[in-house]
Every structure is written in structure tokens, then in C-alpha cells.
C-alpha atoms as a PDB file:
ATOM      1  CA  UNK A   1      -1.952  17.772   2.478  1.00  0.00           C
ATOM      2  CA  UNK A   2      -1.266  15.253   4.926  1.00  0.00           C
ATOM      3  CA  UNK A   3       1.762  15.837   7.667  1.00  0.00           C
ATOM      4  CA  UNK A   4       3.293  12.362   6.446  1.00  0.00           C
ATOM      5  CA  UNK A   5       4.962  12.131   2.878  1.00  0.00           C
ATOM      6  CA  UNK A   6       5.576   8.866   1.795  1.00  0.00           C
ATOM      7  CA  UNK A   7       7.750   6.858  -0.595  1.00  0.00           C
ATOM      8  CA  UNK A   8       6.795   4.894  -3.395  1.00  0.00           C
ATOM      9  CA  UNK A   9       6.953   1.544  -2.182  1.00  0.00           C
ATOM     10  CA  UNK A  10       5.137   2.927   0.834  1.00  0.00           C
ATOM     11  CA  UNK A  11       2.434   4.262  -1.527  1.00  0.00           C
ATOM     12  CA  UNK A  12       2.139   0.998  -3.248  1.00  0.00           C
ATOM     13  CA  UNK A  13       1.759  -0.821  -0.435  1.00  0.00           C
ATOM     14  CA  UNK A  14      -1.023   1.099   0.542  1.00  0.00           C
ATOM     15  CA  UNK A  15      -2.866   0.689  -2.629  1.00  0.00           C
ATOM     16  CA  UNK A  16      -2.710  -2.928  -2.375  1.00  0.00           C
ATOM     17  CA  UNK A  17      -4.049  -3.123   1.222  1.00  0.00           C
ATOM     18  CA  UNK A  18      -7.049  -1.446  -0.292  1.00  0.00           C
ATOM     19  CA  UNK A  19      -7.235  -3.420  -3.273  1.00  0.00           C
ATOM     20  CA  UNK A  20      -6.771  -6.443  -0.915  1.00  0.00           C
ATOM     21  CA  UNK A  21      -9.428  -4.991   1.607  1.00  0.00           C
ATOM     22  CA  UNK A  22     -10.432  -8.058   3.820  1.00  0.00           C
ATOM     23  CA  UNK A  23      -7.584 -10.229   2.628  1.00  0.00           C
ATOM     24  CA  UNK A  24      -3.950  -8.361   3.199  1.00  0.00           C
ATOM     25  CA  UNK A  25      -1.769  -9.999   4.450  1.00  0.00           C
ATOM     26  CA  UNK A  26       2.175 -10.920   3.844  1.00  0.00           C
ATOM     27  CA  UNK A  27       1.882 -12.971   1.342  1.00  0.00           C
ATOM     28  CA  UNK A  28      -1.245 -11.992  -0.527  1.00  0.00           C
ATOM     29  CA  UNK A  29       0.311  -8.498  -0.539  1.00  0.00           C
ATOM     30  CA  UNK A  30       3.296  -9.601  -2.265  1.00  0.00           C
ATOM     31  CA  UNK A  31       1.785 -11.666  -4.596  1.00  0.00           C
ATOM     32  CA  UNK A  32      -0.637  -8.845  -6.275  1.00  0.00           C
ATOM     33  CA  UNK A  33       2.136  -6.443  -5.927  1.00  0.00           C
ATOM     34  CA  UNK A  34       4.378  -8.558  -7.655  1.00  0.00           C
ATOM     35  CA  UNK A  35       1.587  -9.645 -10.254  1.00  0.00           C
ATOM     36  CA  UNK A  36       0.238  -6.513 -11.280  1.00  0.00           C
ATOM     37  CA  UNK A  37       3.664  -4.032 -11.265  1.00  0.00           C
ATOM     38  CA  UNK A  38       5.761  -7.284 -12.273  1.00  0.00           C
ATOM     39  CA  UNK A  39       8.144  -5.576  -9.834  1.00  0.00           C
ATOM     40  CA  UNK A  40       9.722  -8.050  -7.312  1.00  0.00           C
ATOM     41  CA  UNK A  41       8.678  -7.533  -3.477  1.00  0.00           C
ATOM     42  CA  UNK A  42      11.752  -8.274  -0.848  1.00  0.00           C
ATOM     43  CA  UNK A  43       9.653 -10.587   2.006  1.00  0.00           C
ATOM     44  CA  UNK A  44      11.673  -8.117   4.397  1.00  0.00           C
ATOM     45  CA  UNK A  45      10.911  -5.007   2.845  1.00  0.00           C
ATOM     46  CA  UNK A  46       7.745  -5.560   3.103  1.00  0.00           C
ATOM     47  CA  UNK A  47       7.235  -6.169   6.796  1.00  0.00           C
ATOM     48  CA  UNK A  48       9.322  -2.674   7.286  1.00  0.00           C
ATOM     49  CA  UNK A  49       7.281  -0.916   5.455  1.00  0.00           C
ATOM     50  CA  UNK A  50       3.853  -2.702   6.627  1.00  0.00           C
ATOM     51  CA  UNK A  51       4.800  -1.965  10.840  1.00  0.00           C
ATOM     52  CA  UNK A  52       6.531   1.764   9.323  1.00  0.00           C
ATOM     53  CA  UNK A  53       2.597   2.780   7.897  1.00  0.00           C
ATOM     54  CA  UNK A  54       1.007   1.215  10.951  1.00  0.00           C
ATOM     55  CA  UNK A  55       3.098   3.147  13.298  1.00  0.00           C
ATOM     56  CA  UNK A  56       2.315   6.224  11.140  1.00  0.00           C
ATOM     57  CA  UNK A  57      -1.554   5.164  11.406  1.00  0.00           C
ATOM     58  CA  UNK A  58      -2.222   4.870   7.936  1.00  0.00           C
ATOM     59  CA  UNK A  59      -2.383   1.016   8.193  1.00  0.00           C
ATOM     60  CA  UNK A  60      -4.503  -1.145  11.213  1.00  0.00           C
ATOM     61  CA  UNK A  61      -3.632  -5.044  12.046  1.00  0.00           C
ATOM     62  CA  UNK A  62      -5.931  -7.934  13.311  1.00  0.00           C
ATOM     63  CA  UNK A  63      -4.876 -11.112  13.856  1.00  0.00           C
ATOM     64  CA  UNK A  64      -6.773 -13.633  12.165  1.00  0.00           C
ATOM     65  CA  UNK A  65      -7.405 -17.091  13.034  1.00  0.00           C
ATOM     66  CA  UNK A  66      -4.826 -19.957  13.694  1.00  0.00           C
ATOM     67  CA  UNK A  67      -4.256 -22.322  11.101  1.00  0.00           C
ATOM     68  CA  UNK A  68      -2.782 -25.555  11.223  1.00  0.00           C
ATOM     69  CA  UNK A  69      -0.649 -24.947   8.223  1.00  0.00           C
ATOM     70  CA  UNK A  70       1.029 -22.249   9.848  1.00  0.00           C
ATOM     71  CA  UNK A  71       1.789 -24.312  12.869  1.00  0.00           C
ATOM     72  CA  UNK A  72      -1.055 -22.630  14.959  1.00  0.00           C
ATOM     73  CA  UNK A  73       0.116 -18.534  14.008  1.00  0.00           C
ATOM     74  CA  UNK A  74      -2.247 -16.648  13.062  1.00  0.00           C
ATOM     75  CA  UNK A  75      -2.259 -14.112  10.289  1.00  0.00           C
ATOM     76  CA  UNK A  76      -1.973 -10.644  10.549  1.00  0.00           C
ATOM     77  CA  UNK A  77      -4.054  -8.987   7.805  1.00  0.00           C
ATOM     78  CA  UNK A  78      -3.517  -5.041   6.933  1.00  0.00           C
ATOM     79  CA  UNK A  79      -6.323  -2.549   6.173  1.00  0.00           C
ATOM     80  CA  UNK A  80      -6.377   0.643   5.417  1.00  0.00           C
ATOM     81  CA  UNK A  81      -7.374   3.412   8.147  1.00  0.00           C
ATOM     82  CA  UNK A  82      -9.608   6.583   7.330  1.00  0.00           C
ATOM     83  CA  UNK A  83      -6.152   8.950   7.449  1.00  0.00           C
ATOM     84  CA  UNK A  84      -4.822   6.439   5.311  1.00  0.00           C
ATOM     85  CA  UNK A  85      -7.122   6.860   3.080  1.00  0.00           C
ATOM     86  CA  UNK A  86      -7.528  10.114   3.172  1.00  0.00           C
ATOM     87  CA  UNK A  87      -3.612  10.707   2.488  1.00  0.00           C
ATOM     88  CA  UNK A  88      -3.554   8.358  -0.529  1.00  0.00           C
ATOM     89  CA  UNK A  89      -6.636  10.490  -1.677  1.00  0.00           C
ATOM     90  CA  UNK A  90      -4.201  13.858  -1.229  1.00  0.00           C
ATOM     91  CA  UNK A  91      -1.680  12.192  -3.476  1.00  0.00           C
ATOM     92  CA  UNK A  92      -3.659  11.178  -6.081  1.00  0.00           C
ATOM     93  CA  UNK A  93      -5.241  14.838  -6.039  1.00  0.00           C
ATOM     94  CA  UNK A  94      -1.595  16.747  -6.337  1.00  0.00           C
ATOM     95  CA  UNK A  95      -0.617  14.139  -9.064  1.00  0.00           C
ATOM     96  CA  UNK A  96      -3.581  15.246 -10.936  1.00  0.00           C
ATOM     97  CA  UNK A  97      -2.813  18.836 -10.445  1.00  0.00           C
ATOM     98  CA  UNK A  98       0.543  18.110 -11.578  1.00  0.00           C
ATOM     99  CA  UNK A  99      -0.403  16.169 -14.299  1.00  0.00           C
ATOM    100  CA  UNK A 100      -3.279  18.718 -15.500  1.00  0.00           C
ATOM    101  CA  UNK A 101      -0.718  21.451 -15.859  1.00  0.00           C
ATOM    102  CA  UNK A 102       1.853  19.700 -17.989  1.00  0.00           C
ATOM    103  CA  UNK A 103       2.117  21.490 -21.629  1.00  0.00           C
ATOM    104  CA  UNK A 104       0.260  19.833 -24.541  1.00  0.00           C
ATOM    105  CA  UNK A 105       3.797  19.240 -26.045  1.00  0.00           C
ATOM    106  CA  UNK A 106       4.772  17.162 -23.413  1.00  0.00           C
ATOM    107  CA  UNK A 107       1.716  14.458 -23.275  1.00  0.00           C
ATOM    108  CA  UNK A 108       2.138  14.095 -27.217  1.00  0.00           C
ATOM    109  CA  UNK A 109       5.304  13.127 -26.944  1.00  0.00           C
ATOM    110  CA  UNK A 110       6.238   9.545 -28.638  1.00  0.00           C
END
């Protein structure tokens, strides 16, 4: 297990970094997040969260390229690092265990 637990929002974010991979940044991450959970994304929020999972090294930065349309500011586009990986990989593993162990009972129920 990794030494870092991490919320939900945290977890999500990291998802969509990967799912992003090569194109994360601000407001590509908010978009899918908000497209595919239909779950609104504070602008805010997710800048804590993005420099909170960096700082923990489970995220990496690079500046992109300047862009007239952004007054010359780059972007800053998110990827995942190998610990980040590997912790998303630990969660997914104990949710499975979790899941796996729940009674028959329970996953019929309607």
C-alpha cells in the first residue's frame, strides 16, 4: 500500500490525468471530469488538488508552449508519475479485494 491515502476527488483527478495522458491540463481536466461523472469541477478546487498530488509526487508539470490566446502563458499540462501510478494501481487492487468479498446477497440486491 502506498504511504499516501488519498481522497476521492484526488483519486479522480488522477484518473483523468491518465486518461488525458499528453493533454492535461486545467481546462481539459475539467471538462472530461465534468463530462464523464456529470459532477461539476470548482476551477479552484482543482488547482489545489493538481499542486497537492504534485507536491505528493504522484503528478509531474511541464510547461507547454505560449499561445497567443492566452496572452503569451503557457500551459501547464499534468501527467501521471510511476508512484502515481503505482498508488492508483494499489487502490484499484484493495477495491477489488473489497469488492470480491462482499456476500452474494449483497450484489443481488435491486
Amino acid at each position: 500500500m502506498s504511504d499516501y491515502k488519498i481522497g476521492e476527488f484526488e483519486e479522480i483527478v488522477m484518473y483523468t490525468v491518465g486518461i488525458l495522458h499528453g493533454n492535461a491540463y486545467g481546462v481539459t481536466i475539467k471538462d472530461e471530469i465534468e463530462s464523464r461523472l456529470k459532477r461539476k469541477v470548482s476551477v479552484g478546487a482543482l488547482q489545489v488538488t493538481l499542486r497537492r498530488l504534485e507536491k505528493k509526487g504522484l503528478l509531474s508539470s511541464q510547461h507547454g508552449d505560449t499561445e497567443d490566446s492566452r496572452r503569451g502563458r503557457p500551459k501547464l499540462f499534468f501527467s501521471l508519475t510511476a508512484y502515481g501510478k503505482n498508488v492508483l494501481v494499489s487502490i484499484r487492487d484493495n477495491r477489488n479485494l473489497l469488492w470480491d468479498a462482499l456476500p452474494q446477497i449483497i450484489i443481488d440486491l435491486k
